[in-house]
N, C-alpha and C. Protein backbone atom coordinates (compact mmCIF):
# COMPACT_ATOMS: atom_id res chain seq x y z
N UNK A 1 141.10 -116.83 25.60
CA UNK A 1 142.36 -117.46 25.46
C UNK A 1 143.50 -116.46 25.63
N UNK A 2 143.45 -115.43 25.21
CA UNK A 2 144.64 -114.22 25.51
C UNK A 2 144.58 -114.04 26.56
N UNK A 3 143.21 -114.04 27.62
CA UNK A 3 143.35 -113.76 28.52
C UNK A 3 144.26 -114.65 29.60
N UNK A 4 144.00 -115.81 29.07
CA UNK A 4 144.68 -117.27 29.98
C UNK A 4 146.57 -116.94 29.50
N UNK A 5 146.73 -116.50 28.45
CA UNK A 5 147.78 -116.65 27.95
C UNK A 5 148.57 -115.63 28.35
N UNK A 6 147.78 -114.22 28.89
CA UNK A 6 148.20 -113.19 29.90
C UNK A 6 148.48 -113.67 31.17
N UNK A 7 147.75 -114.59 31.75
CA UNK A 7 148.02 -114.87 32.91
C UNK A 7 149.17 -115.80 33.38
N UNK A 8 149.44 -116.65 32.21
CA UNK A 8 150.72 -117.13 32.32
C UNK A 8 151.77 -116.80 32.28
N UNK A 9 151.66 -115.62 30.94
CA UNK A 9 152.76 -114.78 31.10
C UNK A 9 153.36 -113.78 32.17
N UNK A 10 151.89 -113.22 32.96
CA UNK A 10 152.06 -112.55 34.12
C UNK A 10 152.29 -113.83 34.96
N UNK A 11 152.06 -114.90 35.08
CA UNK A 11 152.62 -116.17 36.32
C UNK A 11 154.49 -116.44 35.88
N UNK A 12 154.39 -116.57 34.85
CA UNK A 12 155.54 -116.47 34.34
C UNK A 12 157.00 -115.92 34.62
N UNK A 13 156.47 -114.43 34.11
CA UNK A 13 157.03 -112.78 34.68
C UNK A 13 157.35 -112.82 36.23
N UNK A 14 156.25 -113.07 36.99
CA UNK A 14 156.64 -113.02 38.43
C UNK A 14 157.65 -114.40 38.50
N UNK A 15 157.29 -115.53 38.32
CA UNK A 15 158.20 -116.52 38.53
C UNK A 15 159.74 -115.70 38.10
N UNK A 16 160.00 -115.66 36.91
CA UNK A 16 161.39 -115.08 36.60
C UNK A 16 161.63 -113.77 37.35
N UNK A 17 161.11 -112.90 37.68
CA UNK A 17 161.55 -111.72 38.75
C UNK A 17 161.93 -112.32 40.18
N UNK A 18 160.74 -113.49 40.75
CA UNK A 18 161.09 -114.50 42.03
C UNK A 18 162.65 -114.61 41.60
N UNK A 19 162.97 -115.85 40.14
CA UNK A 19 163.85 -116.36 40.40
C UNK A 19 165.21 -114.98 40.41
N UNK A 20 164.91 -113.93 39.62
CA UNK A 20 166.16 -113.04 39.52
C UNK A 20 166.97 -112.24 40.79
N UNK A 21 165.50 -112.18 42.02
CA UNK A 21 166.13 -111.65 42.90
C UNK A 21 166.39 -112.40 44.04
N UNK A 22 166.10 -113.78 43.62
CA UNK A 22 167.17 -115.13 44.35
C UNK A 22 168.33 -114.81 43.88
N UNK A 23 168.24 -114.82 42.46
CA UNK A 23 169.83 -114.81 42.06
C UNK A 23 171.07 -113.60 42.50
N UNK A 24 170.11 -112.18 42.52
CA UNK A 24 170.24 -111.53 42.95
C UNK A 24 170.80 -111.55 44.56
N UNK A 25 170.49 -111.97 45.50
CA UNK A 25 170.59 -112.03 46.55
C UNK A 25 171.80 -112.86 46.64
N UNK A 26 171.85 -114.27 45.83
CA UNK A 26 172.98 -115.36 45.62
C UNK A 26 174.30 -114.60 45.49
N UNK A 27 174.24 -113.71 44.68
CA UNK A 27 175.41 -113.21 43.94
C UNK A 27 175.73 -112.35 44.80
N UNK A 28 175.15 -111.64 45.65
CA UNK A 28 175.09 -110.47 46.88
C UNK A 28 175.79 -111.01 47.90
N UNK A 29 175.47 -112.11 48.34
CA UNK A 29 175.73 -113.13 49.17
C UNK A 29 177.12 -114.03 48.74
N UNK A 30 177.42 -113.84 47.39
CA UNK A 30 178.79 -114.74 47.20
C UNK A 30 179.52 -113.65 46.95
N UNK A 31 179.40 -112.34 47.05
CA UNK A 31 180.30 -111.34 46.56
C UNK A 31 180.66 -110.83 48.16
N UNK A 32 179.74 -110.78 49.20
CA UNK A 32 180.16 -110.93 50.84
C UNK A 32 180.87 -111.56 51.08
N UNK A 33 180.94 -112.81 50.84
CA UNK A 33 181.84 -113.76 51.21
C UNK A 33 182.97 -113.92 50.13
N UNK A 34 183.19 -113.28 49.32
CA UNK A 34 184.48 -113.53 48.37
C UNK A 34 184.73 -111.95 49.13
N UNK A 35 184.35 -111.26 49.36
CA UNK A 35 184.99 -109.49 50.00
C UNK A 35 185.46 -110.48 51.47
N UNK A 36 184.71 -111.08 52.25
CA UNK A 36 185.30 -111.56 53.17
C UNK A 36 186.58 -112.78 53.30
N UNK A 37 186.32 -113.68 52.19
CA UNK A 37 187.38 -114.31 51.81
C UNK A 37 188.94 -113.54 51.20
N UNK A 38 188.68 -112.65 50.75
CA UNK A 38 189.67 -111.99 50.62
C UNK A 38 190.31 -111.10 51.35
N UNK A 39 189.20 -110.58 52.43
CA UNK A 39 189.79 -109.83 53.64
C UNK A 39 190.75 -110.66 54.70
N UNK A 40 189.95 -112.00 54.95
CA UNK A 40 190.84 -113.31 55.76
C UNK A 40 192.19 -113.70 55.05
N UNK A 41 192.02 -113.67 53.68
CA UNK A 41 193.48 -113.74 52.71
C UNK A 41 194.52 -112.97 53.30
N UNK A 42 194.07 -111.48 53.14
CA UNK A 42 195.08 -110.47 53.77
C UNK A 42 195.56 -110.74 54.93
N UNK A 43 194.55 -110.97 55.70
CA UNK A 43 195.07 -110.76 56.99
C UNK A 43 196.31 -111.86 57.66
N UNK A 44 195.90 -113.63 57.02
CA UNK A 44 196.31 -114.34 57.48
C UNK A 44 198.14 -113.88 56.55
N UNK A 45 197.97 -113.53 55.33
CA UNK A 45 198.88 -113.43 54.52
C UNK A 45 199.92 -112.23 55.42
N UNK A 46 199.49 -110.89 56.09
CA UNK A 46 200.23 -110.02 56.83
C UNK A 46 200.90 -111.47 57.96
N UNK A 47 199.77 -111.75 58.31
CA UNK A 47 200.63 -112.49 59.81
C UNK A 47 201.60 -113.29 58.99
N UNK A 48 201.47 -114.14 58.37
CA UNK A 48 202.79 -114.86 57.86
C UNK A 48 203.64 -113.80 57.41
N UNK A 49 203.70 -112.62 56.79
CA UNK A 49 204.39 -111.39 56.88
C UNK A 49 205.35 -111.26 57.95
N UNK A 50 204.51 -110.94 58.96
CA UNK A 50 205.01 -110.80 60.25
C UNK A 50 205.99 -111.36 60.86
N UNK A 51 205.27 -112.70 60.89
CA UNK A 51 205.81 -114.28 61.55
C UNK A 51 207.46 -114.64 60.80
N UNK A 52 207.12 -113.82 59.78
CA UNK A 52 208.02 -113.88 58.87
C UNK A 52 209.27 -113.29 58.81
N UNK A 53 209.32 -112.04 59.39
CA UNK A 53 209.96 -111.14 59.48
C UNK A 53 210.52 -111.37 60.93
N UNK A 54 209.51 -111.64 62.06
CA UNK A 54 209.59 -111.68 63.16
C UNK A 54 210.99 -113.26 63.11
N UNK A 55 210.88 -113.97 62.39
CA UNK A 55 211.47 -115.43 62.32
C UNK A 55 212.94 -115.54 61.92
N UNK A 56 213.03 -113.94 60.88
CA UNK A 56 213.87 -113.75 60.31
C UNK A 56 214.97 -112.64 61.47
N UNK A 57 213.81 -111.71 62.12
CA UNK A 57 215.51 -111.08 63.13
C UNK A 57 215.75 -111.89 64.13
N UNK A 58 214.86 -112.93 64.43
CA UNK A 58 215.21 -113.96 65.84
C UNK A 58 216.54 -114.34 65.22
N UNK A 59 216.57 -114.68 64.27
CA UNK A 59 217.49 -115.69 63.36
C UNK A 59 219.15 -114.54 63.49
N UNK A 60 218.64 -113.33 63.02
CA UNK A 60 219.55 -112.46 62.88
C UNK A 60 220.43 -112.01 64.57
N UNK A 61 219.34 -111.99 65.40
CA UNK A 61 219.94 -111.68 66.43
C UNK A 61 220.26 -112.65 67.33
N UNK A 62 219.96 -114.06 66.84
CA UNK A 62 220.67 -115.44 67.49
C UNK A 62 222.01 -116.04 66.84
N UNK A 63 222.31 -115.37 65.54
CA UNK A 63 223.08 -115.61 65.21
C UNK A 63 224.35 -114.89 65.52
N UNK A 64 223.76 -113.09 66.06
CA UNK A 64 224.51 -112.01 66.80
C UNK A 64 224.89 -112.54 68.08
N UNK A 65 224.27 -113.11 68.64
CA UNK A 65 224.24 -114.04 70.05
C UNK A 65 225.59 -115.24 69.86
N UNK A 66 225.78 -115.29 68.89
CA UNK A 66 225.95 -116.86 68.80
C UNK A 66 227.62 -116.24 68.60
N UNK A 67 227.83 -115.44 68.28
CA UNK A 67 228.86 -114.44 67.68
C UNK A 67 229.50 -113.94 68.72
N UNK A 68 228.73 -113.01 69.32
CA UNK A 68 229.30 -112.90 70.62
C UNK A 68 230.14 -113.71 71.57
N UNK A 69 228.92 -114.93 71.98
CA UNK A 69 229.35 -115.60 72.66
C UNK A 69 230.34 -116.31 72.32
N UNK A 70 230.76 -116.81 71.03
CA UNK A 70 232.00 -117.53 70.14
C UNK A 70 232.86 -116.32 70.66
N UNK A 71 233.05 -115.07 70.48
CA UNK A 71 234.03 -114.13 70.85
C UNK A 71 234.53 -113.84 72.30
N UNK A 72 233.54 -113.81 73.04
CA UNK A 72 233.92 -114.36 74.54
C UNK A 72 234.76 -115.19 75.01
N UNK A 73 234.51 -116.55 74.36
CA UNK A 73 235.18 -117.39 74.80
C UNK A 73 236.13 -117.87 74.08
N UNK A 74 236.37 -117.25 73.12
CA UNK A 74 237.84 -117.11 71.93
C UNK A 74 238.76 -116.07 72.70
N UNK A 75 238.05 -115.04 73.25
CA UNK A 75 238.87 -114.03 74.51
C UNK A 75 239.52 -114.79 75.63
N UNK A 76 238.14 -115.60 76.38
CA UNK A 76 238.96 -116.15 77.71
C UNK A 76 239.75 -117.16 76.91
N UNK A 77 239.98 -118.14 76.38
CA UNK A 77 241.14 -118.70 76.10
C UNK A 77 242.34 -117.96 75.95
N UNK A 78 242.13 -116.95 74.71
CA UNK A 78 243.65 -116.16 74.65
C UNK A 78 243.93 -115.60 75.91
N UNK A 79 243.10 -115.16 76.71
CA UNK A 79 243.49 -114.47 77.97
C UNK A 79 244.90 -115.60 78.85
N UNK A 80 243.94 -116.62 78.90
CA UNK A 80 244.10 -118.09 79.60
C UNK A 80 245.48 -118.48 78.97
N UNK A 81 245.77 -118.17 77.30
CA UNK A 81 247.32 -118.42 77.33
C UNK A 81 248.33 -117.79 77.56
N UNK A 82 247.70 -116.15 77.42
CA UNK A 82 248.80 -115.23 77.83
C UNK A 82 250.30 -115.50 78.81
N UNK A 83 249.56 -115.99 79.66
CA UNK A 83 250.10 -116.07 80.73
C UNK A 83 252.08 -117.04 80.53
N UNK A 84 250.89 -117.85 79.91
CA UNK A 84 252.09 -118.98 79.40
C UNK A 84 253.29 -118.12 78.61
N UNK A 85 252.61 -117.79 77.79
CA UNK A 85 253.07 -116.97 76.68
C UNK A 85 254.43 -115.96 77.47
N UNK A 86 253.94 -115.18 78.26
CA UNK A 86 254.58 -114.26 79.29
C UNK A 86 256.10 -115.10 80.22
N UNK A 87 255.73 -116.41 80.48
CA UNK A 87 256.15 -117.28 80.89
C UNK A 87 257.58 -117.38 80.17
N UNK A 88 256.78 -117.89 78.85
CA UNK A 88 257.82 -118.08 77.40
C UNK A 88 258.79 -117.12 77.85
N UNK A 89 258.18 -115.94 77.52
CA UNK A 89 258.90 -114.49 77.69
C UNK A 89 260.33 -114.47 78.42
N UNK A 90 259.63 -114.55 79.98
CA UNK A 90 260.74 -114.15 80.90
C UNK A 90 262.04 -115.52 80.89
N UNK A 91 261.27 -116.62 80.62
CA UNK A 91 262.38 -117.77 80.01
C UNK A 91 263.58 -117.21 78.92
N UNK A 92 262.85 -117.35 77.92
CA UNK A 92 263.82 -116.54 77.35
C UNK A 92 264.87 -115.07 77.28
N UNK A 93 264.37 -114.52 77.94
CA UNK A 93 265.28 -113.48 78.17
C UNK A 93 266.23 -113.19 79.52
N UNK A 94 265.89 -114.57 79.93
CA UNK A 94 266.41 -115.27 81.22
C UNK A 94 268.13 -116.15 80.71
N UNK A 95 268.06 -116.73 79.09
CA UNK A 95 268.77 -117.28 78.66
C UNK A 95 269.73 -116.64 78.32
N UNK A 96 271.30 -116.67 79.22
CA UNK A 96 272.14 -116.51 77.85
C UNK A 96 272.60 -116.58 76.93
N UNK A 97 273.84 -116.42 76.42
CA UNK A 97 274.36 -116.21 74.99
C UNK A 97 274.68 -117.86 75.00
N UNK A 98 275.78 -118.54 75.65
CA UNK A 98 276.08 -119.88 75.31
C UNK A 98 275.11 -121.26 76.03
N UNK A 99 273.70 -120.68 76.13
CA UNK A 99 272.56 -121.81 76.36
C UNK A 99 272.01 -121.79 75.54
N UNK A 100 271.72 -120.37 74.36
CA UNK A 100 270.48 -120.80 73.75
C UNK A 100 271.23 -121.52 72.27
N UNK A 101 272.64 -121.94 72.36
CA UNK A 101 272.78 -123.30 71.71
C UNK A 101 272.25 -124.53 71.78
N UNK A 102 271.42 -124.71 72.86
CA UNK A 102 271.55 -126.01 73.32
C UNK A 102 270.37 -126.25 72.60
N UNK A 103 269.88 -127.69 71.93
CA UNK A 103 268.76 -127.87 70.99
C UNK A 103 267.73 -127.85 72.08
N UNK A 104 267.68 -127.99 73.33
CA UNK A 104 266.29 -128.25 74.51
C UNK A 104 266.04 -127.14 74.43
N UNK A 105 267.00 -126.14 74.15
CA UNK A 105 266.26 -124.35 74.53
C UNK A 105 265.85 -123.96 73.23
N UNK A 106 266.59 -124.27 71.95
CA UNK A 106 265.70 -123.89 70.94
C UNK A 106 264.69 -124.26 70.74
N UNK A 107 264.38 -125.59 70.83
CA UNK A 107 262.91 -126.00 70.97
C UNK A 107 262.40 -125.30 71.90
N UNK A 108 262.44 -125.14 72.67
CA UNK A 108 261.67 -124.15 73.52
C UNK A 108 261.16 -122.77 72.90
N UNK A 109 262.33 -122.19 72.14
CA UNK A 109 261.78 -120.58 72.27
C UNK A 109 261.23 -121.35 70.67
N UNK A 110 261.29 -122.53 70.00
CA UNK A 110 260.35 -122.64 68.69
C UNK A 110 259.12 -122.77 69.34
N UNK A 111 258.77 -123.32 70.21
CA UNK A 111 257.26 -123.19 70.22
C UNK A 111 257.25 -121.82 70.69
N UNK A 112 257.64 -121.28 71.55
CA UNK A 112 257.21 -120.10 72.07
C UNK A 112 257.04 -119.02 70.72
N UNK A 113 257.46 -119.17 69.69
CA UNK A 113 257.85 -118.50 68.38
C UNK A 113 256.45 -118.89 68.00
N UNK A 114 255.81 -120.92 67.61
CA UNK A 114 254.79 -121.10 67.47
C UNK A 114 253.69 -120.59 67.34
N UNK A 115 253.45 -120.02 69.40
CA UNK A 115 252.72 -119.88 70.10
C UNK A 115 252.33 -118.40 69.41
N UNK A 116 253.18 -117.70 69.11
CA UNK A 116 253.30 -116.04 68.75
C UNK A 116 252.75 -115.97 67.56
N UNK A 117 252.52 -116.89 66.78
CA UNK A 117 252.74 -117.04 65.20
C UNK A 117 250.89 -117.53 65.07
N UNK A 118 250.56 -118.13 66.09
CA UNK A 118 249.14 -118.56 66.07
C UNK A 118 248.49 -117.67 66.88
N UNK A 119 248.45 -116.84 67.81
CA UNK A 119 248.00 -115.40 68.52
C UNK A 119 248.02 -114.35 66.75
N UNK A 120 249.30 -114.27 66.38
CA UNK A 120 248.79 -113.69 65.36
C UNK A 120 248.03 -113.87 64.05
N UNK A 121 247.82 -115.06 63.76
CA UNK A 121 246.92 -115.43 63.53
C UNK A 121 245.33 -115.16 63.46
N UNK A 122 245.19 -115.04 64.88
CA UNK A 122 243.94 -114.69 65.46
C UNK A 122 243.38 -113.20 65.49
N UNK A 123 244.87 -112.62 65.13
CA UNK A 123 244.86 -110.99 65.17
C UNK A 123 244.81 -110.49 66.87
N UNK A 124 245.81 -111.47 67.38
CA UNK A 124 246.18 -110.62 68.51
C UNK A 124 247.72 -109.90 68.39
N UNK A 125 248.06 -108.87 68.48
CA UNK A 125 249.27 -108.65 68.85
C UNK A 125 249.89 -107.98 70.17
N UNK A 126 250.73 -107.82 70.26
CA UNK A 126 251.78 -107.09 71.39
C UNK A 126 251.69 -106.08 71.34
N UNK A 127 251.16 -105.65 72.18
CA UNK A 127 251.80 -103.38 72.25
C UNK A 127 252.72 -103.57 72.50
N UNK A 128 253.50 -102.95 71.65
CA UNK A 128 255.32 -101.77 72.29
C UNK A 128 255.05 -101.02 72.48
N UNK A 129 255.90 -101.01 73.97
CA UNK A 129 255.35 -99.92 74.87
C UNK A 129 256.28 -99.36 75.79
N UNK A 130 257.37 -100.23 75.54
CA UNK A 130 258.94 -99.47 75.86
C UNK A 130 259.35 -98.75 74.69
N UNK A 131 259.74 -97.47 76.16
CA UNK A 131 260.05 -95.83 75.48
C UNK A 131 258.92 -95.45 75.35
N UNK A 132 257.84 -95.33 75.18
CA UNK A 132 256.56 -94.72 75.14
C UNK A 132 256.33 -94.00 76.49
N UNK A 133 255.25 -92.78 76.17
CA UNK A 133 254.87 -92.06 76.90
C UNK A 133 253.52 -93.32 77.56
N UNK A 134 253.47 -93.19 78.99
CA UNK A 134 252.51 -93.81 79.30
C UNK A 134 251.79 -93.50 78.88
N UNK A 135 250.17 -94.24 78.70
CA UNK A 135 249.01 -93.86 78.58
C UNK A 135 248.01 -94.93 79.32
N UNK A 136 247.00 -94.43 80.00
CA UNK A 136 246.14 -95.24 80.85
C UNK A 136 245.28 -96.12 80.20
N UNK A 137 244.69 -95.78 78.62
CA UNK A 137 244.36 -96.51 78.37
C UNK A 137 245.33 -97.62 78.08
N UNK A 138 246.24 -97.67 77.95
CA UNK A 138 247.24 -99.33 77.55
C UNK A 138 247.87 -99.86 78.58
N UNK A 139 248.55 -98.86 79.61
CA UNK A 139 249.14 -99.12 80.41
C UNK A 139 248.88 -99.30 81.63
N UNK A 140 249.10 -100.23 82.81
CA UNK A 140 248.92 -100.07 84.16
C UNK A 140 250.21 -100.40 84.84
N UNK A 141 250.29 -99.26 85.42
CA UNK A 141 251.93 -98.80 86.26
C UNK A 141 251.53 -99.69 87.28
N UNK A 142 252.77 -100.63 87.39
CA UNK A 142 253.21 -101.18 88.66
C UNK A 142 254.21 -100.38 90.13
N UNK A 143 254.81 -99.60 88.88
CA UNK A 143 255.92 -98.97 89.56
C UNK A 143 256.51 -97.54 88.82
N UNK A 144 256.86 -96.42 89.85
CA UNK A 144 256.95 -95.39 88.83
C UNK A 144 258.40 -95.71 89.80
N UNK A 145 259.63 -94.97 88.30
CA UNK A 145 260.54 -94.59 89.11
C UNK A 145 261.31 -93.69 88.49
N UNK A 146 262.08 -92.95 90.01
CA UNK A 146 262.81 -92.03 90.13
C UNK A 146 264.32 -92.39 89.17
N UNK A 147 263.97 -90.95 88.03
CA UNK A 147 265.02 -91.32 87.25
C UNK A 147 265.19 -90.22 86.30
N UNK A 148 266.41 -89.89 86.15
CA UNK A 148 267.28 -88.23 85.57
C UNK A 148 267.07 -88.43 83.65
N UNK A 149 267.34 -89.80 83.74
CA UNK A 149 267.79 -90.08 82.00
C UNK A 149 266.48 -90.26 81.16
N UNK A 150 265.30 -90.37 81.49
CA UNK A 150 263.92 -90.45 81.04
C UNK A 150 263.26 -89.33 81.30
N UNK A 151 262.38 -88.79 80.41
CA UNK A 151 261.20 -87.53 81.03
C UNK A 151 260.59 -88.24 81.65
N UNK A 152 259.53 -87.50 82.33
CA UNK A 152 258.70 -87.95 83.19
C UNK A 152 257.55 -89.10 82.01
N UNK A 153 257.23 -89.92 83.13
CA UNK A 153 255.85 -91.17 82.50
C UNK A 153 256.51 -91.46 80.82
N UNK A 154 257.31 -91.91 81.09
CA UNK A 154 258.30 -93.14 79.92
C UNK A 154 257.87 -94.14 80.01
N UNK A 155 257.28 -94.90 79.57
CA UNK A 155 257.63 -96.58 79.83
C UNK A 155 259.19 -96.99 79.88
N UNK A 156 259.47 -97.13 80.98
CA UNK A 156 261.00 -98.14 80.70
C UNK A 156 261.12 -99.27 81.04
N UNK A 157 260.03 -99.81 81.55
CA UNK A 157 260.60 -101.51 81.41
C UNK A 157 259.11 -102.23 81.28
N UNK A 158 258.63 -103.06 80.59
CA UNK A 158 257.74 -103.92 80.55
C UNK A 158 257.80 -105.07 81.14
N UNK A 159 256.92 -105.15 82.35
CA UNK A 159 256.83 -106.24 83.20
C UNK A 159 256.29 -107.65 82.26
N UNK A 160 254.86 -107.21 81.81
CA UNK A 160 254.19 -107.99 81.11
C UNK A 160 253.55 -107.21 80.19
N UNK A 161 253.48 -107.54 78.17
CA UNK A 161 253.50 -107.46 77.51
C UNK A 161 251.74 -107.28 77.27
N UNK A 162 251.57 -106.29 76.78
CA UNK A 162 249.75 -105.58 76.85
C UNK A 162 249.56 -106.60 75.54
N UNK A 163 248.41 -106.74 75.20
CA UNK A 163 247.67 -107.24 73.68
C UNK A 163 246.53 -106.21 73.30
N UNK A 164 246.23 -106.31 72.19
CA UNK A 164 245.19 -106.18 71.11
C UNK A 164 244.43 -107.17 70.04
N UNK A 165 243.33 -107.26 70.13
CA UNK A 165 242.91 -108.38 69.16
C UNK A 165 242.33 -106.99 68.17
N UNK A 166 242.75 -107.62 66.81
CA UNK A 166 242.04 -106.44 65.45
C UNK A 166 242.09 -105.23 65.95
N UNK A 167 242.89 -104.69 66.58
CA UNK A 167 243.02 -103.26 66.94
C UNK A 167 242.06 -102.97 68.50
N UNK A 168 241.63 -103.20 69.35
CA UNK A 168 240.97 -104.16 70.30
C UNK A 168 241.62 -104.43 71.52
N UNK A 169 242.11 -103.25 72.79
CA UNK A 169 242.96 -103.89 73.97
C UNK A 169 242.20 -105.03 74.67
N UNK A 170 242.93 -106.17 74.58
CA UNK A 170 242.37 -107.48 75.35
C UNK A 170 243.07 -107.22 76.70
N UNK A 171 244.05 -107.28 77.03
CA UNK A 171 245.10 -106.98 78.28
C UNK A 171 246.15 -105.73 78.22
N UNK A 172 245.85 -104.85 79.21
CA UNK A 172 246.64 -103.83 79.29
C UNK A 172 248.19 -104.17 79.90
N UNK A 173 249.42 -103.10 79.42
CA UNK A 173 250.73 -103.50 79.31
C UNK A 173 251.13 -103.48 81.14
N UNK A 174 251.85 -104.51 81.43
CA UNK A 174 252.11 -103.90 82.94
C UNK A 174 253.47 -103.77 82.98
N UNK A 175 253.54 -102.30 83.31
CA UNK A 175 254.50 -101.34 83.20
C UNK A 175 255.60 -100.60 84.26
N UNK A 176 256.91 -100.05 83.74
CA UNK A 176 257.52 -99.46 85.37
C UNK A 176 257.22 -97.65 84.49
N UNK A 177 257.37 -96.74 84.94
CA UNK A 177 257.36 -95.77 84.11
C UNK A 177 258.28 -94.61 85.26
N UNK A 178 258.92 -93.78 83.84
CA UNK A 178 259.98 -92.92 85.24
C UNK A 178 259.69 -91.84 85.65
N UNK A 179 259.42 -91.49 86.97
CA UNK A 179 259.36 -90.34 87.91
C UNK A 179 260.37 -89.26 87.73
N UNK A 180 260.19 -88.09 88.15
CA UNK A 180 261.36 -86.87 88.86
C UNK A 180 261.14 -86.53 89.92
């Protein structure tokens, strides 16, 4: 009877060693795949990282885009009124003393006043540039002239009136400047 009762226990023994290095193997096998589940974690988790980052300077540099191009074409318009503006200009200083009573001409130089008042606004202004020493960056000479009462490269007369947006030459001044 001990002997039968050895043998069960040795049938036994092996059964539970069978089952331990199933379990063994189970746990081997779910600890692979949780090391691999967690390696796929990372990885997919970097790419949304990425995707992420990548999503975020598109954003940054479409919005730089978007900026630009709003500034471009905030340029060609002001460019596009200058002109008018210049217009204004020579109108008015075209006017004498007993016209610019008349209410049709004040309205006139009020918008033209308007017009000046919304450019600055925008942060464009006027270079003064009569009496100034030329300079190439602001200025483009139409005409130099021969003349005793100015040093040489004066601005003395402003054809058309240069701009700056925020400190910024948009249109250079067109200028007479005096020779010897």
């Amino acid at each position: 009877m001990a002997e039968l009762k050895n043998k069960n226990n040795d049938k036994n023994i092996e059964k539970e060693q069978k089952e331990l290095k199933e379990l063994k193997k189970l746990v081997e096998e779910l600890k692979n795949k949780f090391v691999q589940s967690e390696k796929e974690k990372q990885d997919y988790f970097a790419g949304w990282q990425r995707e992420k980052a990548d999503f975020i300077n598109y954003k940054n540099k479409e919005l730089e885009r978007l900026k630009n191009v709003s500034e471009v074409v905030e340029q060609d318009l002001i460019l596009s009124i200058l002109p008018v503006l210049d217009n204004f200009n020579r109108a008015a200083k075209a006017i004498n003393g007993e016209k610019q009573q008349d209410q049709n001409i004040k309205g006139l130089l009020m918008i033209k006043n308007q017009l000046e008042d919304v450019l600055k606004e925008k942060g464009i202004e006027p270079l003064q540039r009569l009496g100034k020493k030329f300079d190439p960056n602001l200025d483009e000479v139409l005409e130099a002239i021969l003349s005793e009462e100015f040093e040489p490269d004066i601005v003395i007369e402003e054809i058309e009136a240069g701009y700056t947006k925020n400190g910024k030459l948009i249109r250079p001044a067109k200028v007479k400047i005096s020779k010897r």
